[in-house]
N, C-alpha and C. Protein backbone atom coordinates (compact mmCIF):
# COMPACT_ATOMS: atom_id res chain seq x y z
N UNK A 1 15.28 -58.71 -34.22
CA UNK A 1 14.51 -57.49 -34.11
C UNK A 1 15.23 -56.35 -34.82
N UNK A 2 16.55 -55.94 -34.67
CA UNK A 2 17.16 -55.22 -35.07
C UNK A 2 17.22 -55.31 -36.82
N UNK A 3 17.13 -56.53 -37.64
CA UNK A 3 16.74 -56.92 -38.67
C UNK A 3 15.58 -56.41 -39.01
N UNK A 4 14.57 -56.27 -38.66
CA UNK A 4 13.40 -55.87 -38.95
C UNK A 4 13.52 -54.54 -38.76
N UNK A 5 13.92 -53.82 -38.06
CA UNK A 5 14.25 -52.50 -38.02
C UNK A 5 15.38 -52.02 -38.89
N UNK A 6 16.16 -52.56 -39.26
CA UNK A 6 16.95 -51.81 -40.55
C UNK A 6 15.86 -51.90 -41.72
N UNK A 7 15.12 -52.91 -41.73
CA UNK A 7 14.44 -52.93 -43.35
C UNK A 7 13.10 -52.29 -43.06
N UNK A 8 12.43 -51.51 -42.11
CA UNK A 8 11.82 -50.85 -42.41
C UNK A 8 12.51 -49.54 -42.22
N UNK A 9 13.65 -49.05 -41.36
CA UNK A 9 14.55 -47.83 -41.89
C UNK A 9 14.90 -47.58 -43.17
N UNK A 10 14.72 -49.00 -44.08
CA UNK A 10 15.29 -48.56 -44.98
C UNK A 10 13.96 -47.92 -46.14
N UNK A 11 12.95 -48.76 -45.86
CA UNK A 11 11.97 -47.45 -46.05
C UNK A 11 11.63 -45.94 -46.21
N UNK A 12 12.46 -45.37 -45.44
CA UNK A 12 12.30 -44.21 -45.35
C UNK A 12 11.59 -43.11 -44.49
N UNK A 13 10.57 -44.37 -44.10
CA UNK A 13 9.26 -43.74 -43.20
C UNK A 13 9.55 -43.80 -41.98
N UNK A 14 8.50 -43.42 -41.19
CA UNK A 14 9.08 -43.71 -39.49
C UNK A 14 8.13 -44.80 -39.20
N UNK A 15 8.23 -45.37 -38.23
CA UNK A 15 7.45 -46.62 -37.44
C UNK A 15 7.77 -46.60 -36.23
N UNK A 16 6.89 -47.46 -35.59
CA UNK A 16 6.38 -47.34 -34.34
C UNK A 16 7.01 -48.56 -33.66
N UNK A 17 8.13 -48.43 -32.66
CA UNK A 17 9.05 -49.71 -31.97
C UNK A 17 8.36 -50.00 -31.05
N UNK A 18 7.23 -49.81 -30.13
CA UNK A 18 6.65 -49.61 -28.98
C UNK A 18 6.05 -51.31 -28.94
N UNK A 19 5.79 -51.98 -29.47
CA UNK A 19 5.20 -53.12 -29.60
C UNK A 19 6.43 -54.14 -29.59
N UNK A 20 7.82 -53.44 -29.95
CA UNK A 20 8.47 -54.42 -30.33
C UNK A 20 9.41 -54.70 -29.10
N UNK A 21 9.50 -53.57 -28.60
CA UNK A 21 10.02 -53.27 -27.08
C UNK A 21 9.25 -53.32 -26.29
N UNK A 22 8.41 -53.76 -26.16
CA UNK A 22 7.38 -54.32 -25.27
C UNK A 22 7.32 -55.57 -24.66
N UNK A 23 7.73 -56.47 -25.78
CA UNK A 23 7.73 -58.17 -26.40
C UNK A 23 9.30 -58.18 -26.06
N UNK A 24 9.89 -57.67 -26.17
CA UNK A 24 11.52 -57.59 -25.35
C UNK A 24 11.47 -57.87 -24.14
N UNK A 25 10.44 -56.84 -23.29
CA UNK A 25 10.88 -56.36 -22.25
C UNK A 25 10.31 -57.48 -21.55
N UNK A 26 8.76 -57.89 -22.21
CA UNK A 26 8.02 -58.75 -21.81
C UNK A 26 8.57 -60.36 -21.65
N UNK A 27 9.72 -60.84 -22.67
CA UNK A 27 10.66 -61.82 -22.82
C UNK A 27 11.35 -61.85 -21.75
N UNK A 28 12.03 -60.83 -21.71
CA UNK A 28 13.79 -60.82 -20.83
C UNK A 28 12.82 -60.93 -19.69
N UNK A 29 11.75 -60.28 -18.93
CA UNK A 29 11.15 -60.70 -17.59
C UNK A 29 10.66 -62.04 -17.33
N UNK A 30 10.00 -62.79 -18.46
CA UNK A 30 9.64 -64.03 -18.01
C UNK A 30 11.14 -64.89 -17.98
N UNK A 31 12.17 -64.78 -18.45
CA UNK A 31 13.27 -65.63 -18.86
C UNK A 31 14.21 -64.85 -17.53
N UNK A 32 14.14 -64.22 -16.77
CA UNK A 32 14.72 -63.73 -15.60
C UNK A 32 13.60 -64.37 -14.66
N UNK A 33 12.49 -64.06 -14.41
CA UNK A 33 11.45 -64.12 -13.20
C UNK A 33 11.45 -66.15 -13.77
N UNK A 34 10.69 -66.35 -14.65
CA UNK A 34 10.54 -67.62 -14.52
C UNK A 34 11.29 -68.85 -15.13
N UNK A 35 12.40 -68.34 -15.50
CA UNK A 35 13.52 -68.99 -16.03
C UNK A 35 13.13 -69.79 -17.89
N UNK A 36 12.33 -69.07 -18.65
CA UNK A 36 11.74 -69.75 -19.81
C UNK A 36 11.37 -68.34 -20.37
N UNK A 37 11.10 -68.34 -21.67
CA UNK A 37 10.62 -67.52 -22.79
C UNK A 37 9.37 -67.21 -22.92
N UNK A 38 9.31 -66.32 -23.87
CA UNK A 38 7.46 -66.15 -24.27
C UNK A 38 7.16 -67.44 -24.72
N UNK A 39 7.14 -68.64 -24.81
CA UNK A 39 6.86 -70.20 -25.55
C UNK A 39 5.25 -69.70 -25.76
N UNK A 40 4.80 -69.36 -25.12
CA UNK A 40 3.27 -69.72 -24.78
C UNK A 40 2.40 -68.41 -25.23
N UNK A 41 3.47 -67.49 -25.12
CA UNK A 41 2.90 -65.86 -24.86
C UNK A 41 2.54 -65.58 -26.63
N UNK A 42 3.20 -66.10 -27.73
CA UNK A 42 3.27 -65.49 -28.55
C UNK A 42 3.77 -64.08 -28.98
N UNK A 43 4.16 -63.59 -30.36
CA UNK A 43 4.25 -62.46 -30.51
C UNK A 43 2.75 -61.93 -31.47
N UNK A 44 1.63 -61.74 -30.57
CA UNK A 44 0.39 -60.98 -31.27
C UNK A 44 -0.04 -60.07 -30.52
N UNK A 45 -0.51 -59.70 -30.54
CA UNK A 45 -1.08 -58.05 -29.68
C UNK A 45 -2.82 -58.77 -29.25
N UNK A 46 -2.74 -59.73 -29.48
CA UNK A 46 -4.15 -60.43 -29.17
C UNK A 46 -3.75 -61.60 -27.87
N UNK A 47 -2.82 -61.98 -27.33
CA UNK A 47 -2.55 -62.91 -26.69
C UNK A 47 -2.78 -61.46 -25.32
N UNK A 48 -3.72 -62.62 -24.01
CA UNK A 48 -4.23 -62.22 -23.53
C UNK A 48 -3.42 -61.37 -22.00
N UNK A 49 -2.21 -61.87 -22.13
CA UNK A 49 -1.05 -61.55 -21.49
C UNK A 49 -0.69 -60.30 -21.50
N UNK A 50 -0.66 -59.57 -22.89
CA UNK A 50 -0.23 -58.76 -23.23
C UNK A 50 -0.94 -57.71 -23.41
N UNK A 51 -2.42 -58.34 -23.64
CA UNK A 51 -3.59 -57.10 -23.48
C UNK A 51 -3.50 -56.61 -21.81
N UNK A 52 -3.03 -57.66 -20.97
CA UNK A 52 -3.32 -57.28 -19.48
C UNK A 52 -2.09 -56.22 -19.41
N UNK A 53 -0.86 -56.59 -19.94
CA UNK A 53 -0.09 -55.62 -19.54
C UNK A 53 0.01 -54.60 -20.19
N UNK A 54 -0.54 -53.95 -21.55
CA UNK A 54 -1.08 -52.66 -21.77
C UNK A 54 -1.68 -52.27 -21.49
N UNK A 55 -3.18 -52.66 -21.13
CA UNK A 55 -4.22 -52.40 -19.94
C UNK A 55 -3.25 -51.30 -18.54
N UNK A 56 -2.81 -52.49 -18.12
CA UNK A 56 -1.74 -52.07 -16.63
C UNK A 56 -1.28 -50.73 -16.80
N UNK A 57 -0.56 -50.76 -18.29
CA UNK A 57 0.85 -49.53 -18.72
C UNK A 57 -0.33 -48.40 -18.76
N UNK A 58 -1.40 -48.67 -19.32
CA UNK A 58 -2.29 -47.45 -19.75
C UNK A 58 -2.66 -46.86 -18.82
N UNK A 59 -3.26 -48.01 -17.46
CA UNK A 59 -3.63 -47.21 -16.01
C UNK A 59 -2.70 -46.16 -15.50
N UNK A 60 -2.02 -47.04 -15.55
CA UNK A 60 -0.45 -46.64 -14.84
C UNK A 60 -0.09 -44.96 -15.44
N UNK A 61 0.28 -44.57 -16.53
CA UNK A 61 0.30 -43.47 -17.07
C UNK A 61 -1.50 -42.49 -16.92
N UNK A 62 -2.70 -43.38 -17.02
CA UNK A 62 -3.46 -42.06 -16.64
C UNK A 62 -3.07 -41.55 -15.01
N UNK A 63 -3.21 -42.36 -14.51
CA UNK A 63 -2.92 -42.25 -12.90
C UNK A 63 -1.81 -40.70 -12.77
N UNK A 64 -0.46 -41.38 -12.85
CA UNK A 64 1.09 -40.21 -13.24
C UNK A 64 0.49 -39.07 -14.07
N UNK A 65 -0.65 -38.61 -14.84
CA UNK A 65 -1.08 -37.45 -15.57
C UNK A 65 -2.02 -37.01 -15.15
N UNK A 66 -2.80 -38.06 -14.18
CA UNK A 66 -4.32 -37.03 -13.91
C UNK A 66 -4.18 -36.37 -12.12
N UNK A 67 -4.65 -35.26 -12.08
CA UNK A 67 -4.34 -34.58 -10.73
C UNK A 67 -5.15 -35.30 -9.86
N UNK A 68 -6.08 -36.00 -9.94
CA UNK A 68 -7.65 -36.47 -9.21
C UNK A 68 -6.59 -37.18 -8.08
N UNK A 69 -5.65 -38.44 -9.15
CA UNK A 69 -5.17 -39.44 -8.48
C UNK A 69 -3.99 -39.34 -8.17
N UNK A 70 -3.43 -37.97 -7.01
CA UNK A 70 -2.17 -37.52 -6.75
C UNK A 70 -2.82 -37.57 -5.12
């Protein structure tokens, strides 16, 4: 990962890590909680795993910003 992030630093431009630290975070939990890797999960933003847990992250943050649900 860190490979892929020097060569688009070296670009010049900025980019967006949020997907990539996601798939980290999403790794190190199944390989702690269920003792195995993403094998199955893939790295796509279409695997259905991962739509659930941005779904989740998205609730989760309107909830913490909107006054309704305090």
């Amino acid at each position: 990962m860190l490979d892929k992030w020097e060569e688009k630093a070296r670009e010049g431009k900025s980019f967006d890590i949020f997907c990539d630290v996601g798939h980290m975070a999403l790794n190190t939990l199944m390989k702690c909680t269920f003792g195995r890797g993403d094998t199955g999960l893939g790295h796509s933003r279409d695997s259905s795993y991962y739509l659930a847990v941005s779904d989740l992250t998205l609730l989760m943050q309107q909830r913490l910003v909107s006054f309704q649900y305090h």
